[in-house]
PDB file of N, CA and C in Angstrom:
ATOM      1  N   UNK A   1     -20.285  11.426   1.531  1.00  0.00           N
ATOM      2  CA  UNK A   1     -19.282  10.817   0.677  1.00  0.00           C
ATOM      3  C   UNK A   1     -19.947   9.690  -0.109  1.00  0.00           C
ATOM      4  N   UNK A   2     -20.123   9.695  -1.389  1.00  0.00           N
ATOM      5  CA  UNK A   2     -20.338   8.642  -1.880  1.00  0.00           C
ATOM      6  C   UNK A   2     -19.623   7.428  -2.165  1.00  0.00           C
ATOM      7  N   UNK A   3     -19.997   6.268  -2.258  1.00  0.00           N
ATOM      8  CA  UNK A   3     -19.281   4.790  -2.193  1.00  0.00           C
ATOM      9  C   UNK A   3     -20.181   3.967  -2.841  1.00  0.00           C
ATOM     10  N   UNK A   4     -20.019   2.928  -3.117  1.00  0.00           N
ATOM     11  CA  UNK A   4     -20.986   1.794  -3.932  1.00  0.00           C
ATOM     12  C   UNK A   4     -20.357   0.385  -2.983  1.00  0.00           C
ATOM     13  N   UNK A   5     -21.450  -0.527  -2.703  1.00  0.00           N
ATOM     14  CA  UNK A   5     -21.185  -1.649  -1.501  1.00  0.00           C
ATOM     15  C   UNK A   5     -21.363  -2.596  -2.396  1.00  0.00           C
ATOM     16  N   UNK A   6     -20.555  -3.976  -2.706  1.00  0.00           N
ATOM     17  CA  UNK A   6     -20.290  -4.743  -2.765  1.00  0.00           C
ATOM     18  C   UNK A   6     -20.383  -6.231  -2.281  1.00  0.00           C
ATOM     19  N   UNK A   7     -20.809  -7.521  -1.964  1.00  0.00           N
ATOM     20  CA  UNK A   7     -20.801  -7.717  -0.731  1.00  0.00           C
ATOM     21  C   UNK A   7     -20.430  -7.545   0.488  1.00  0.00           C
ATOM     22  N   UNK A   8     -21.146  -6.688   0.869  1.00  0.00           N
ATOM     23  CA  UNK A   8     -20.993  -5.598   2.092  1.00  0.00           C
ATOM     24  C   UNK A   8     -19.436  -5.060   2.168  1.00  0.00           C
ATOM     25  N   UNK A   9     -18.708  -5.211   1.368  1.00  0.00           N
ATOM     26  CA  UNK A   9     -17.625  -4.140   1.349  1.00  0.00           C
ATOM     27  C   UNK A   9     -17.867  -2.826   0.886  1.00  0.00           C
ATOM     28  N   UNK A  10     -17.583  -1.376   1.185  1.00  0.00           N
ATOM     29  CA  UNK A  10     -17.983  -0.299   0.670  1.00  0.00           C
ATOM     30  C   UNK A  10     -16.872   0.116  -0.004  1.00  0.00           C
ATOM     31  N   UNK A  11     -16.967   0.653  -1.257  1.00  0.00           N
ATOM     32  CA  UNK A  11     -15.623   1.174  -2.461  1.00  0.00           C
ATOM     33  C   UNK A  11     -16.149   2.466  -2.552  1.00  0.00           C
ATOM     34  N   UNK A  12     -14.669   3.275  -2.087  1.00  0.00           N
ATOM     35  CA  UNK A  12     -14.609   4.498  -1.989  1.00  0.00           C
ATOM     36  C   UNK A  12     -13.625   4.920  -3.237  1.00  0.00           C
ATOM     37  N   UNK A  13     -13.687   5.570  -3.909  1.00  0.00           N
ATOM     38  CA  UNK A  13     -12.453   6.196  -5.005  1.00  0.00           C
ATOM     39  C   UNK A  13     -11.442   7.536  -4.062  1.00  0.00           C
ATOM     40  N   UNK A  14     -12.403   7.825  -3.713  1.00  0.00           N
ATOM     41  CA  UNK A  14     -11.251   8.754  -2.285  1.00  0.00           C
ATOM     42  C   UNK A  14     -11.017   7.885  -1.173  1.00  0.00           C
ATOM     43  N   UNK A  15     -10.169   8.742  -0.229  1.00  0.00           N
ATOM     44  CA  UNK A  15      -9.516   8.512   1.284  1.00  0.00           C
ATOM     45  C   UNK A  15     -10.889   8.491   1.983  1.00  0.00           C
ATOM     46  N   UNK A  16     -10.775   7.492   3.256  1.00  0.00           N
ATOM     47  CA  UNK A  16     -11.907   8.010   4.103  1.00  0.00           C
ATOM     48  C   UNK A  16     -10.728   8.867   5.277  1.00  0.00           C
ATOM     49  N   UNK A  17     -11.587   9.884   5.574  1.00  0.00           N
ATOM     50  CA  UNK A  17     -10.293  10.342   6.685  1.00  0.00           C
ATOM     51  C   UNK A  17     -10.479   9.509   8.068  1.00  0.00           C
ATOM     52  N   UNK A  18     -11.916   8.498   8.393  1.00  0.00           N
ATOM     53  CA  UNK A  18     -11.909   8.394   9.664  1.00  0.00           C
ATOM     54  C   UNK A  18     -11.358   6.661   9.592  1.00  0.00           C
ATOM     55  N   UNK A  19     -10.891   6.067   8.438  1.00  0.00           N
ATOM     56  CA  UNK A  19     -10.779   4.650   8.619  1.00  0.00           C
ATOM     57  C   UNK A  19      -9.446   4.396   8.854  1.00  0.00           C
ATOM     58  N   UNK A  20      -9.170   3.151   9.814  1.00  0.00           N
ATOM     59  CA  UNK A  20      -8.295   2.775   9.965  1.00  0.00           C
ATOM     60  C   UNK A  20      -7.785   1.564   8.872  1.00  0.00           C
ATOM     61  N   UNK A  21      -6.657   1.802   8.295  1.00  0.00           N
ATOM     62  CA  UNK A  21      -5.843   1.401   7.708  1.00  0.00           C
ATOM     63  C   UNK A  21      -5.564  -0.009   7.647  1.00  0.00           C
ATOM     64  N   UNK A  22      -5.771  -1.167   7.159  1.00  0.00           N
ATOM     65  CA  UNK A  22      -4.856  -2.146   6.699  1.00  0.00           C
ATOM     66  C   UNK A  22      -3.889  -2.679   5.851  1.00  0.00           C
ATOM     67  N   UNK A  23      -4.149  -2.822   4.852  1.00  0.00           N
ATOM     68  CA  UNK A  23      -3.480  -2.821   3.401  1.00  0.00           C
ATOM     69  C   UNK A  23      -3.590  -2.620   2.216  1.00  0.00           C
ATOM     70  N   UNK A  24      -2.908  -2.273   1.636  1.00  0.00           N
ATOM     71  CA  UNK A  24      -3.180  -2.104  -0.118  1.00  0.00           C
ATOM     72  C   UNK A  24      -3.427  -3.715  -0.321  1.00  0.00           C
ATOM     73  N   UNK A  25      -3.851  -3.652  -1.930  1.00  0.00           N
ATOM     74  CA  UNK A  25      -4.348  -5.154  -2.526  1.00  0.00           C
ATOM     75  C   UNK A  25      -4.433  -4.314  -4.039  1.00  0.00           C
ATOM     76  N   UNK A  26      -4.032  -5.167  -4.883  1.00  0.00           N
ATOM     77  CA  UNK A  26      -4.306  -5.073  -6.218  1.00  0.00           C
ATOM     78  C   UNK A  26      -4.660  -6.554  -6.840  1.00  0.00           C
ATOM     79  N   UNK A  27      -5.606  -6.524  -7.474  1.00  0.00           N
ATOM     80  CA  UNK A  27      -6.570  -7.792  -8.245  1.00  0.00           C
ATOM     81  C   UNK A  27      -6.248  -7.831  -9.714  1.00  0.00           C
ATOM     82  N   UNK A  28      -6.223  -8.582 -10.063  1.00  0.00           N
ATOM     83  CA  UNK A  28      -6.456  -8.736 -11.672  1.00  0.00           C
ATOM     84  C   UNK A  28      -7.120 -10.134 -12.297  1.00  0.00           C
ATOM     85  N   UNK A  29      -8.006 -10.149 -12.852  1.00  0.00           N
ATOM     86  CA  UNK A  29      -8.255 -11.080 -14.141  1.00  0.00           C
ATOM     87  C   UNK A  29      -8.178 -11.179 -15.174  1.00  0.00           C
ATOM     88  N   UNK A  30      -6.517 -11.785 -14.910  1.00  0.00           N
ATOM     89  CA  UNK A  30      -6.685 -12.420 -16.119  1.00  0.00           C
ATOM     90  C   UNK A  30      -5.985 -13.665 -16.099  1.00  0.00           C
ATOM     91  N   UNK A  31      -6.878 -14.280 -16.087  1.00  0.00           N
ATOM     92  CA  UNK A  31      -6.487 -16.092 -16.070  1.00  0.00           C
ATOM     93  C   UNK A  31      -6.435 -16.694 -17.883  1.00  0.00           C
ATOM     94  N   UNK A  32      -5.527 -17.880 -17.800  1.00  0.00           N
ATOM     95  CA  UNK A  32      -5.077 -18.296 -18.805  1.00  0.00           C
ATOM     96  C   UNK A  32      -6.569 -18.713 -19.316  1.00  0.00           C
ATOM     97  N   UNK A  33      -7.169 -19.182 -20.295  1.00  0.00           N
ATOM     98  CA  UNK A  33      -7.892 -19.771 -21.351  1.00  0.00           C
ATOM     99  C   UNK A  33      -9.393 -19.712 -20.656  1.00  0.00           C
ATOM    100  N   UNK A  34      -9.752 -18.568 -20.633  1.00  0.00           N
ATOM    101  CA  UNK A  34     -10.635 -17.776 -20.080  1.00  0.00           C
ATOM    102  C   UNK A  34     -10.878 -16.624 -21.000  1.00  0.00           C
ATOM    103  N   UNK A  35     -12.212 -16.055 -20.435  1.00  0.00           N
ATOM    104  CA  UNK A  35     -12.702 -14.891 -21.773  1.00  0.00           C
ATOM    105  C   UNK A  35     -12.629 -13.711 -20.213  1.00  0.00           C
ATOM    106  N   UNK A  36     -11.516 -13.153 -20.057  1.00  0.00           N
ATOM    107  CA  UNK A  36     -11.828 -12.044 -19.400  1.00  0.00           C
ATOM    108  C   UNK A  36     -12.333 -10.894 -19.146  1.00  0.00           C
ATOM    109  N   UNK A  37     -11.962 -10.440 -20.671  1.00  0.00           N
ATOM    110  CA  UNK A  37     -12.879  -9.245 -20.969  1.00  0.00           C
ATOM    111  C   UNK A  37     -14.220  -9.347 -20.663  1.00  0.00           C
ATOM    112  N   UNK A  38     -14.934 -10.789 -21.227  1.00  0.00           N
ATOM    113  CA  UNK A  38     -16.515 -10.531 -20.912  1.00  0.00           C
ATOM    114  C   UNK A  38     -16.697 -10.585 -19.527  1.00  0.00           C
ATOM    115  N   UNK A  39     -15.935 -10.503 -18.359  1.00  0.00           N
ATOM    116  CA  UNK A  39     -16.389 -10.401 -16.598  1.00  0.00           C
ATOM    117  C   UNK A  39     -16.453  -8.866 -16.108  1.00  0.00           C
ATOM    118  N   UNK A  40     -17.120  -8.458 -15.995  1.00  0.00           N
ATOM    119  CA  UNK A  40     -17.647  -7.037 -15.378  1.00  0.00           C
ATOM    120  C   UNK A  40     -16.746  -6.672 -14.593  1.00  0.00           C
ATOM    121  N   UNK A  41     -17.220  -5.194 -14.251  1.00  0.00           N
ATOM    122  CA  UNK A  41     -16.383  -4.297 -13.257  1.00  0.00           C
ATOM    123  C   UNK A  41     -17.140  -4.967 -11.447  1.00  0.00           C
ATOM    124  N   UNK A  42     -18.109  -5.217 -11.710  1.00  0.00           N
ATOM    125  CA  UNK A  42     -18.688  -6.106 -10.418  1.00  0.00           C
ATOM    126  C   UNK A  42     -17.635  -7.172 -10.019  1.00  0.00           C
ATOM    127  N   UNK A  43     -17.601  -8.395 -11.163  1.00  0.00           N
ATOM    128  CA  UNK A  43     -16.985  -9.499 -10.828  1.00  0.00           C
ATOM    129  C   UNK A  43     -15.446  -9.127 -10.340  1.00  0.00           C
ATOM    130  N   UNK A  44     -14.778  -7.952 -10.639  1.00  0.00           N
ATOM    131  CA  UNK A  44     -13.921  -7.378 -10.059  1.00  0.00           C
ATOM    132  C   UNK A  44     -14.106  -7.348  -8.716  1.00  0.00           C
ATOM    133  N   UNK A  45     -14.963  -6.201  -8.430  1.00  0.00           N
ATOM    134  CA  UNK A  45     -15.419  -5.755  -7.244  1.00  0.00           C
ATOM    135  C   UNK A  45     -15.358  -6.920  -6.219  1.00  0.00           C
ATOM    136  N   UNK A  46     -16.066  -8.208  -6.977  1.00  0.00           N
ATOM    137  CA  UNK A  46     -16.643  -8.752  -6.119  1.00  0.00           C
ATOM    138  C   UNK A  46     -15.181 -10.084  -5.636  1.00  0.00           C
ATOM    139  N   UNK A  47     -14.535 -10.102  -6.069  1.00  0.00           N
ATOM    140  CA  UNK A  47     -12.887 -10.546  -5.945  1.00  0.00           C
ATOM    141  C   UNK A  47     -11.997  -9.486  -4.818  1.00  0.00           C
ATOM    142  N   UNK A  48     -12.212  -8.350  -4.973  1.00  0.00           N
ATOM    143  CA  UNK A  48     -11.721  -7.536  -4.108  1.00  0.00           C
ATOM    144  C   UNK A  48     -12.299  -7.468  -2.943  1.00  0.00           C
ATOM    145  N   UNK A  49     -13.613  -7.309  -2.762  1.00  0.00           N
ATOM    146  CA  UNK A  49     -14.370  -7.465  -1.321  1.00  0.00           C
ATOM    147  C   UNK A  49     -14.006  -9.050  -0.597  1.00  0.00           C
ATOM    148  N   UNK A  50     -14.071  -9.767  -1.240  1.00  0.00           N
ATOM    149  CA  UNK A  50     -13.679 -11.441  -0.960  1.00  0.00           C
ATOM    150  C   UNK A  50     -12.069 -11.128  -0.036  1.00  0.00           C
ATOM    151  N   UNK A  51     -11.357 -10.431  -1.108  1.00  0.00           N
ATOM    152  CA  UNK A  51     -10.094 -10.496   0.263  1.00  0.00           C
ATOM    153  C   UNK A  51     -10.293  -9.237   0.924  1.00  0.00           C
ATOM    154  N   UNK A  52     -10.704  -8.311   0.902  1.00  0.00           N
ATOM    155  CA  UNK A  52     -11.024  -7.364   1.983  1.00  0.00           C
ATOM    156  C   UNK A  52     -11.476  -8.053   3.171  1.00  0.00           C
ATOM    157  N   UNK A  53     -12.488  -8.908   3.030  1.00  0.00           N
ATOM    158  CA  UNK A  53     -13.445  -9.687   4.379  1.00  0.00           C
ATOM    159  C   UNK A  53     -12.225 -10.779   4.777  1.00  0.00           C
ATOM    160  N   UNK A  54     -11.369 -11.254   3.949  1.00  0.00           N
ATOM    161  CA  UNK A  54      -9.916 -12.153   4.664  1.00  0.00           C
ATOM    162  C   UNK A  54      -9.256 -11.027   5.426  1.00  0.00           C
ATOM    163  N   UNK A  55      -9.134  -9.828   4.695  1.00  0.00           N
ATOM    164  CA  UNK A  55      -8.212  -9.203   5.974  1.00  0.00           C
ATOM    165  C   UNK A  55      -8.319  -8.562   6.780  1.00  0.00           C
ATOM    166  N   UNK A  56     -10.356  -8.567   7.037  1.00  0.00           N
ATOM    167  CA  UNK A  56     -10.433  -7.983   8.376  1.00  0.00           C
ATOM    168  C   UNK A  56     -11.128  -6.825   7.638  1.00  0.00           C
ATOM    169  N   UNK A  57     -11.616  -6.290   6.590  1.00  0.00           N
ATOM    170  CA  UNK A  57     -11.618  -4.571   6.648  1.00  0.00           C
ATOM    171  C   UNK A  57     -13.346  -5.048   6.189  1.00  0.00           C
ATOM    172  N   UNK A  58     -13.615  -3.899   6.158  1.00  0.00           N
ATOM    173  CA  UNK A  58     -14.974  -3.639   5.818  1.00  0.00           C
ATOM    174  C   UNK A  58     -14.963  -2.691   4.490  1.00  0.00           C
ATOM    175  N   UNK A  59     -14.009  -1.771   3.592  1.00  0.00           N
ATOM    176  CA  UNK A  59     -13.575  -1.060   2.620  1.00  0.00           C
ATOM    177  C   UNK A  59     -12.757  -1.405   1.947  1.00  0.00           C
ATOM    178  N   UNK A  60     -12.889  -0.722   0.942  1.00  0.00           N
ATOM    179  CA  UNK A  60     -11.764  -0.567  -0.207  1.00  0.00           C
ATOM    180  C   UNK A  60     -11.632   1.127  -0.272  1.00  0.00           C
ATOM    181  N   UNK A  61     -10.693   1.592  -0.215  1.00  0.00           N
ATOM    182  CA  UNK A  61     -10.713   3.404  -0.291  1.00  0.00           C
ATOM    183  C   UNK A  61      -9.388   3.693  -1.062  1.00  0.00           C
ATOM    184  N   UNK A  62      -9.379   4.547  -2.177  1.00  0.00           N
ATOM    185  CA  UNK A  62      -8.444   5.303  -3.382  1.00  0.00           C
ATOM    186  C   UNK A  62      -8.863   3.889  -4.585  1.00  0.00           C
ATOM    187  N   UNK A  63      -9.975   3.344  -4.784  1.00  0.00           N
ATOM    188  CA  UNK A  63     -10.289   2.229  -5.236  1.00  0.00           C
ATOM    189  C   UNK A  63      -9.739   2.709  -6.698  1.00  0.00           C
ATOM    190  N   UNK A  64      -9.136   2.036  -7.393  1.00  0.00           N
ATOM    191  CA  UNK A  64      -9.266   2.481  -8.890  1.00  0.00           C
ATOM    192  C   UNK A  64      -9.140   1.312  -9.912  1.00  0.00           C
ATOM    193  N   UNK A  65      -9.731   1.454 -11.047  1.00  0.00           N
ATOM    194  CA  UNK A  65      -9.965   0.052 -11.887  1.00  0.00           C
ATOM    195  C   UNK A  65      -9.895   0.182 -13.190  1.00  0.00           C
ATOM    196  N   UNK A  66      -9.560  -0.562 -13.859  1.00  0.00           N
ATOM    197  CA  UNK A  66      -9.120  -0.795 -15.487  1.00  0.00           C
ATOM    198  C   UNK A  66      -9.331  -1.721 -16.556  1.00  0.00           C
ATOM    199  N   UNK A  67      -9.509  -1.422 -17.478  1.00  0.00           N
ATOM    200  CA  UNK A  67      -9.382  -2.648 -18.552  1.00  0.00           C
ATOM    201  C   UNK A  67      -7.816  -2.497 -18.913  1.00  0.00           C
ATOM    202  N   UNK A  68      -6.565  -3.885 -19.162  1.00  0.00           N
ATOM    203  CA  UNK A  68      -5.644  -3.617 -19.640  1.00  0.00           C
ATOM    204  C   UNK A  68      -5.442  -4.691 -20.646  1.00  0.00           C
ATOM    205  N   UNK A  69      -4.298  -4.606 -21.553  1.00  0.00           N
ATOM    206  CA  UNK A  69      -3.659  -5.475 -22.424  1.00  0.00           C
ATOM    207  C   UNK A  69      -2.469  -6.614 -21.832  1.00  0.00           C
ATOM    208  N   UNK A  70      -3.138  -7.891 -21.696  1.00  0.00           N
ATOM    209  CA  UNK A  70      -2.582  -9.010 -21.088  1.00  0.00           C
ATOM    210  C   UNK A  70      -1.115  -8.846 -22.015  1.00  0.00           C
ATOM    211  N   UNK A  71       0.212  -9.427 -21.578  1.00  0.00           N
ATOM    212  CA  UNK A  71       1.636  -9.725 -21.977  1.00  0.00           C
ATOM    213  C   UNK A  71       1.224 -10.918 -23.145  1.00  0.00           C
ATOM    214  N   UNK A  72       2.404 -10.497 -24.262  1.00  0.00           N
ATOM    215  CA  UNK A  72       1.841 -11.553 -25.573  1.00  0.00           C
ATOM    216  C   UNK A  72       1.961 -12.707 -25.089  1.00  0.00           C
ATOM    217  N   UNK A  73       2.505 -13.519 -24.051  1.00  0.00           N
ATOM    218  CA  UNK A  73       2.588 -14.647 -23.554  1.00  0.00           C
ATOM    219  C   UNK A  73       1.255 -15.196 -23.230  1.00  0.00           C
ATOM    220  N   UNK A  74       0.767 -14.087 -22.417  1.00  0.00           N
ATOM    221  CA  UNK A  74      -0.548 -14.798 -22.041  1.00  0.00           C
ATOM    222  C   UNK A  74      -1.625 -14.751 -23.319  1.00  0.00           C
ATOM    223  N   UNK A  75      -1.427 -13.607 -23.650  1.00  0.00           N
ATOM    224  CA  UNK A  75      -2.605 -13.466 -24.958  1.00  0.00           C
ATOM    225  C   UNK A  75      -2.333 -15.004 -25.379  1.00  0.00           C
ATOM    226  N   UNK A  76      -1.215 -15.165 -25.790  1.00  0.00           N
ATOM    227  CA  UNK A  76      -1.448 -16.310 -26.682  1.00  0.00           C
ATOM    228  C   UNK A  76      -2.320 -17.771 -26.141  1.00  0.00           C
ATOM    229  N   UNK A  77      -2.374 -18.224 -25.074  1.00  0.00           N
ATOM    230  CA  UNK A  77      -2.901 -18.993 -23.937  1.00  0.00           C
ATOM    231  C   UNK A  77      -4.497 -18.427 -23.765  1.00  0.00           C
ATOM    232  N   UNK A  78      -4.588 -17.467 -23.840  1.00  0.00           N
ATOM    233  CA  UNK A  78      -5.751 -16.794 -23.376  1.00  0.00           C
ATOM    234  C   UNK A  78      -6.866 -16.500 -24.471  1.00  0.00           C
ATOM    235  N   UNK A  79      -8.089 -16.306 -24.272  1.00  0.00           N
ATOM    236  CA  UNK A  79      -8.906 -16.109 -25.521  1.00  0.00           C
ATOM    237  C   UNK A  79      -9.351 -15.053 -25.444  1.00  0.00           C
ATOM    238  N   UNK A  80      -9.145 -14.372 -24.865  1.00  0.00           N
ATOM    239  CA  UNK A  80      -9.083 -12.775 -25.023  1.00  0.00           C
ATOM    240  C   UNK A  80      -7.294 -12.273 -24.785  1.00  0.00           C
ATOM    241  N   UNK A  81      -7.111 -10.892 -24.952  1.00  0.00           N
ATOM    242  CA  UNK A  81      -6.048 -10.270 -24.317  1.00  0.00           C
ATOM    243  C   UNK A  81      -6.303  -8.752 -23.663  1.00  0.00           C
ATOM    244  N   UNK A  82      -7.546  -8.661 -23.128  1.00  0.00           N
ATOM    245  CA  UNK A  82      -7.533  -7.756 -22.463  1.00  0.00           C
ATOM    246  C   UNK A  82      -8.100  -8.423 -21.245  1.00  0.00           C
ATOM    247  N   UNK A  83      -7.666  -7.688 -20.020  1.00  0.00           N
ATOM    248  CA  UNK A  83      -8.107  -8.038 -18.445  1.00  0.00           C
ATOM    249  C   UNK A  83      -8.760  -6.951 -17.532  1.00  0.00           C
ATOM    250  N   UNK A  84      -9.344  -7.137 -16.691  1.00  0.00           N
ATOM    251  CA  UNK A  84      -9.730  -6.319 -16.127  1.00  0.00           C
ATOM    252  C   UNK A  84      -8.778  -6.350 -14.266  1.00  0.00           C
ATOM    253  N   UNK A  85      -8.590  -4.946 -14.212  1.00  0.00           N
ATOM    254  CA  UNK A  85      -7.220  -5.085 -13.198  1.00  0.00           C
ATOM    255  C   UNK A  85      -8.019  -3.811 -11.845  1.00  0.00           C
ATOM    256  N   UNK A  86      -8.054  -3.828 -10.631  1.00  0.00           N
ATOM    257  CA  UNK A  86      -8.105  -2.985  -9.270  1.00  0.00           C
ATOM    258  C   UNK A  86      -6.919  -3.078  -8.193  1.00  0.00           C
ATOM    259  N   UNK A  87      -7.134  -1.984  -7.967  1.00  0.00           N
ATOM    260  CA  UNK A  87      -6.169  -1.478  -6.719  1.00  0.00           C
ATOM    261  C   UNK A  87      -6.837  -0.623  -5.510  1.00  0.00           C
ATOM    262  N   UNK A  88      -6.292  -1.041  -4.254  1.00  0.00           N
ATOM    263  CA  UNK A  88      -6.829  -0.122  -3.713  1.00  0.00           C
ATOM    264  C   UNK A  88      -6.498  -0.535  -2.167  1.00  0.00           C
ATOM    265  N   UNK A  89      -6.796   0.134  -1.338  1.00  0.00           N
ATOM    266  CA  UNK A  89      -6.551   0.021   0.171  1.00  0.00           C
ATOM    267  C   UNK A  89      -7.318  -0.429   1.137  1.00  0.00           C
ATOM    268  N   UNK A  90      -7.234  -1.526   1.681  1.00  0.00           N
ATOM    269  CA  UNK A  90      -8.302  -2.166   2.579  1.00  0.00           C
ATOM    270  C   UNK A  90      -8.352  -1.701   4.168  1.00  0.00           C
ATOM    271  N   UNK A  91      -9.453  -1.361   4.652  1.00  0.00           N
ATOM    272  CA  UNK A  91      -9.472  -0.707   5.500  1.00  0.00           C
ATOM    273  C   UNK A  91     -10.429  -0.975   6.815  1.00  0.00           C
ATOM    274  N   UNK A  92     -11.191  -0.329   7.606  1.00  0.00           N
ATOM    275  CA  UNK A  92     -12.001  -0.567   8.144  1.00  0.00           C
ATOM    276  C   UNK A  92     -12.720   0.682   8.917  1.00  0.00           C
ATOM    277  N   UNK A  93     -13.941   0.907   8.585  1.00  0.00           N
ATOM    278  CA  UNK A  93     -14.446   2.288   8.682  1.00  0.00           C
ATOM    279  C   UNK A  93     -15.947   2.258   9.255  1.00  0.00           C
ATOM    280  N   UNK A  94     -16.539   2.901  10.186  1.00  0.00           N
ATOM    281  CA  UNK A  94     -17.492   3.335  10.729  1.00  0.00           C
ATOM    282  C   UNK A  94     -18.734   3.481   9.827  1.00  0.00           C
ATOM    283  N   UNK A  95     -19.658   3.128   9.768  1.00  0.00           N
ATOM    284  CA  UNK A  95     -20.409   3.264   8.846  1.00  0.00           C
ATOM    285  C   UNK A  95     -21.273   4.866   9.556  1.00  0.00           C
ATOM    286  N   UNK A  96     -21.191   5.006  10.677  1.00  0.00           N
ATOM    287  CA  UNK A  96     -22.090   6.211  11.218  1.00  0.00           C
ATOM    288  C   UNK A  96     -21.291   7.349  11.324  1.00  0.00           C
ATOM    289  N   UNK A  97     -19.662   7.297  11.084  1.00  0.00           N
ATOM    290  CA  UNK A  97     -18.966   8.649  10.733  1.00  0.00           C
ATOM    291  C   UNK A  97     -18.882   8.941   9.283  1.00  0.00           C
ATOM    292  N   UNK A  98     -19.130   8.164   8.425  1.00  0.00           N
ATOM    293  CA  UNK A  98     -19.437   8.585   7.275  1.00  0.00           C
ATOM    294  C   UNK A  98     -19.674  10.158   6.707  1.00  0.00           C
ATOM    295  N   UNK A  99     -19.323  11.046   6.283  1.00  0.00           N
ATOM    296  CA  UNK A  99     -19.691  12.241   5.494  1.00  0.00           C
ATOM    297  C   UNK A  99     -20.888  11.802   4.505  1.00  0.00           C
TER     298      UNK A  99
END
């Protein structure tokens, strides 16, 4: 199964079938008077692994990620209006049952 690790969190875009379950989490950046667009799909990543390791998991699994269009409220506050947004399920998984 392939995955890409993070600080040591592993992001899966599929299910693992052997991990046990904690919670969904969805991230977004986009903070007021900030350039969001220019922060990578990493600096994402790397926001999502940060609360993965608060809640105990070692994964992210059904990981999925986006560029979106901030609400005209914020655009206006903001110096960009696009954000970069993840979702996904925090978990905790075996690194030696792995596929």
């Amino acid at each position: 199964m392939k995955y890409t690790v993070t600080d040591g969190v592993a992001f899966f875009e599929g299910r693992v079938s052997s991990a046990e379950i904690i919670q969904g989490i969805e991230t977004s950046m986009d903070r007021m008077f900030s350039q969001t667009q220019l922060k990578s799909l990493e600096s994402l990543k790397k926001a999502m692994a940060k609360r993965a390791i608060q809640l105990g998991g070692n994964c992210i699994m059904c990981f999925e990620y986006g560029q979106k269009h901030s609400s005209f409220f914020k655009a206006i506050f903001s110096l960009d209006d696009i954000f970069w947004q993840g979702k996904g399920i925090v978990a905790i998984v075996d690194p030696d049952n792995l596929d």
